[in-house]
C-alpha atoms as a PDB file:
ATOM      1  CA  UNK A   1     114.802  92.834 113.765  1.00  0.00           C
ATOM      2  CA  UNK A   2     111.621  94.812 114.678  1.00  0.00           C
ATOM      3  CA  UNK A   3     109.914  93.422 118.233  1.00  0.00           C
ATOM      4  CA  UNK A   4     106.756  93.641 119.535  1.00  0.00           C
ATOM      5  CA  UNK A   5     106.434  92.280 122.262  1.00  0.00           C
ATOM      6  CA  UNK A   6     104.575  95.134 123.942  1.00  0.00           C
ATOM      7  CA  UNK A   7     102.146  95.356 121.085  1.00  0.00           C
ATOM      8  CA  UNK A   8      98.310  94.399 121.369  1.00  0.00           C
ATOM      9  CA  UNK A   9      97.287  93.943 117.672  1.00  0.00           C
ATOM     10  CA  UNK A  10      93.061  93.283 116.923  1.00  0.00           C
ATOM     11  CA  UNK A  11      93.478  91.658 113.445  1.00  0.00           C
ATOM     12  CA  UNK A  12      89.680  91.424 112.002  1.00  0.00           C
ATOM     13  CA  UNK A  13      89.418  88.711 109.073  1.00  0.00           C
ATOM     14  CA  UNK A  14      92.015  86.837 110.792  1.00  0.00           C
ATOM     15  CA  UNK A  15      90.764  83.496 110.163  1.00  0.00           C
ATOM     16  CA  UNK A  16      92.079  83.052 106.784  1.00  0.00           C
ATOM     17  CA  UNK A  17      94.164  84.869 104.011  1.00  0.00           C
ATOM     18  CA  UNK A  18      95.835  88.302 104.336  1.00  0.00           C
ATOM     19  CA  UNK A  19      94.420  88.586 107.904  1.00  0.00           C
ATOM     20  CA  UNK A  20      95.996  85.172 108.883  1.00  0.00           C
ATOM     21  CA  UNK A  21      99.556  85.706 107.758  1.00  0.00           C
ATOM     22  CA  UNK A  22      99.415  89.227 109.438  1.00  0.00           C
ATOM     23  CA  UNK A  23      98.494  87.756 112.191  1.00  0.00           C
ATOM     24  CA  UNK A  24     101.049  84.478 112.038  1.00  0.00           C
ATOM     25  CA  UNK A  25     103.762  87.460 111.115  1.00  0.00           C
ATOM     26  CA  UNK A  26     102.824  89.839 114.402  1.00  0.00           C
ATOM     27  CA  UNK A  27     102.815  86.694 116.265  1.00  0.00           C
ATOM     28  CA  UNK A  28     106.094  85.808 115.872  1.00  0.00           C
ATOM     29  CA  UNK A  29     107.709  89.368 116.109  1.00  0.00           C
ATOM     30  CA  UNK A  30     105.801  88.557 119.912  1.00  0.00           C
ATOM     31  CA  UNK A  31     103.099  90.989 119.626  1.00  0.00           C
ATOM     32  CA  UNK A  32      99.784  89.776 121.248  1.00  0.00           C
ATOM     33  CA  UNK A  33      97.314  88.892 118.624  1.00  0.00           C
ATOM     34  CA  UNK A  34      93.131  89.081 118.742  1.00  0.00           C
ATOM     35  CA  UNK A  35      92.063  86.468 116.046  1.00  0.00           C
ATOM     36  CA  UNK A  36      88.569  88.140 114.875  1.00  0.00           C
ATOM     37  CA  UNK A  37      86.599  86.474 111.999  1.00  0.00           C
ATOM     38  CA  UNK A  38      83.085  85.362 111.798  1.00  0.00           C
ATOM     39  CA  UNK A  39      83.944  81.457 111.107  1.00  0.00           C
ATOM     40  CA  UNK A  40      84.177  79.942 114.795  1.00  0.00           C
ATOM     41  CA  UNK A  41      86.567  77.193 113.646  1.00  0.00           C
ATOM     42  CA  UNK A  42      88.830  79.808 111.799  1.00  0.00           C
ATOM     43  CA  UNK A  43      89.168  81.499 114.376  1.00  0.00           C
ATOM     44  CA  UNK A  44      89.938  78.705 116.532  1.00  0.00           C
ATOM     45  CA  UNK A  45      92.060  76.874 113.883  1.00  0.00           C
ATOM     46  CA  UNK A  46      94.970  80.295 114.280  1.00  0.00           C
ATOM     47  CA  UNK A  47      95.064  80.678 118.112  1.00  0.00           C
ATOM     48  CA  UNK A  48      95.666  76.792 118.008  1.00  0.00           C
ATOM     49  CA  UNK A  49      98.764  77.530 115.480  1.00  0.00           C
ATOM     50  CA  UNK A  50      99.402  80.622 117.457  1.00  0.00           C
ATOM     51  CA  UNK A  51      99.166  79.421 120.796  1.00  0.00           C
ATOM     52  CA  UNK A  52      96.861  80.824 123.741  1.00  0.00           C
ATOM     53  CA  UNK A  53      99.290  82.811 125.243  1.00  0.00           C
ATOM     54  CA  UNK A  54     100.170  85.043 122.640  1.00  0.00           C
ATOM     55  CA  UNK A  55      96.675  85.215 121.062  1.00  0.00           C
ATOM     56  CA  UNK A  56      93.084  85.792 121.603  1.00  0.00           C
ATOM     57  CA  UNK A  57      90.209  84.426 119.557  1.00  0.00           C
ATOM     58  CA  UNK A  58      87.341  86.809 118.921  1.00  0.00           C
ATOM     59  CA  UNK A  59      84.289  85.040 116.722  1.00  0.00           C
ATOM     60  CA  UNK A  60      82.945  88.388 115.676  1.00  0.00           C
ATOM     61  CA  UNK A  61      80.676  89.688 113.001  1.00  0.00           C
ATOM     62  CA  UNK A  62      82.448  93.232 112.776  1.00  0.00           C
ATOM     63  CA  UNK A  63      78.932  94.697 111.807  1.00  0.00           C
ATOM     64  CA  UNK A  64      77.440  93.928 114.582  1.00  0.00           C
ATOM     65  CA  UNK A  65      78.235  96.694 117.476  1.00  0.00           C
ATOM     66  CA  UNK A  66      77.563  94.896 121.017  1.00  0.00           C
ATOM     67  CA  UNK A  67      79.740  91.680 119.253  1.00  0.00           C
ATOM     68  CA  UNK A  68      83.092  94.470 118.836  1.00  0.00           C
ATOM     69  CA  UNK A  69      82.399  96.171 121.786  1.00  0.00           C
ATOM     70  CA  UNK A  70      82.782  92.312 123.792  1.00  0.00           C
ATOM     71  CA  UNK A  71      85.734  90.878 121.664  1.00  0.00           C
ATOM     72  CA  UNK A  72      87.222  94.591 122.981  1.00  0.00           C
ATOM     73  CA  UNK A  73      86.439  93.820 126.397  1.00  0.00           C
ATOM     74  CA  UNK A  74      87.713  90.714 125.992  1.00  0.00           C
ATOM     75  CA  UNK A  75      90.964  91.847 124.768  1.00  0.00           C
ATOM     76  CA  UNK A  76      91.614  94.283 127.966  1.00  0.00           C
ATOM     77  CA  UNK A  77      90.712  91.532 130.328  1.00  0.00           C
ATOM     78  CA  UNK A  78      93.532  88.952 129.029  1.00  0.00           C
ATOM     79  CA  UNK A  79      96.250  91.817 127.487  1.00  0.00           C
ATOM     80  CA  UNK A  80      95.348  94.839 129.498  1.00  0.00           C
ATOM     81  CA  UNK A  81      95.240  96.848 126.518  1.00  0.00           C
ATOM     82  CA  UNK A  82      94.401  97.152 122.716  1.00  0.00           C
END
């Protein structure tokens, strides 16, 4: 079974649909997982389910530049890489 437990994985439109279940899936493979959607309780609502240790929410409108470039240096600071 493939692991991934060394994996950082930034999963935009992770708060519901296609970008949830990738992000449930990674998640339990044990890849870290940034939850990044523009709905604050999305993105809360799948780090809950994933658990804080293994994921990273990210409320992030991905067309807006300084809002990437934090959720990024957000990810380094808890997973030490992306």
């Amino acid at each position: 079974m493939l692991q991934l437990s060394k994996a950082v994985v930034y999963i935009t439109g992770a708060g519901q649909g296609l970008g949830k279940a990738t992000a449930l899936r990674l998640a339990s493979l044990g890849a870290k997982v940034v939850i990044a959607d523009i709905s604050e309780s999305l993105v809360h609502s799948v780090v809950n389910e994933i658990g804080n240790n293994s994921a990273l929410g990210a409320v992030v409108d991905v067309c807006n530049e300084d809002q990437v470039s934090k959720s990024i240096s957000d990810t380094i600071s808890k997973f030490g890489k992306i």
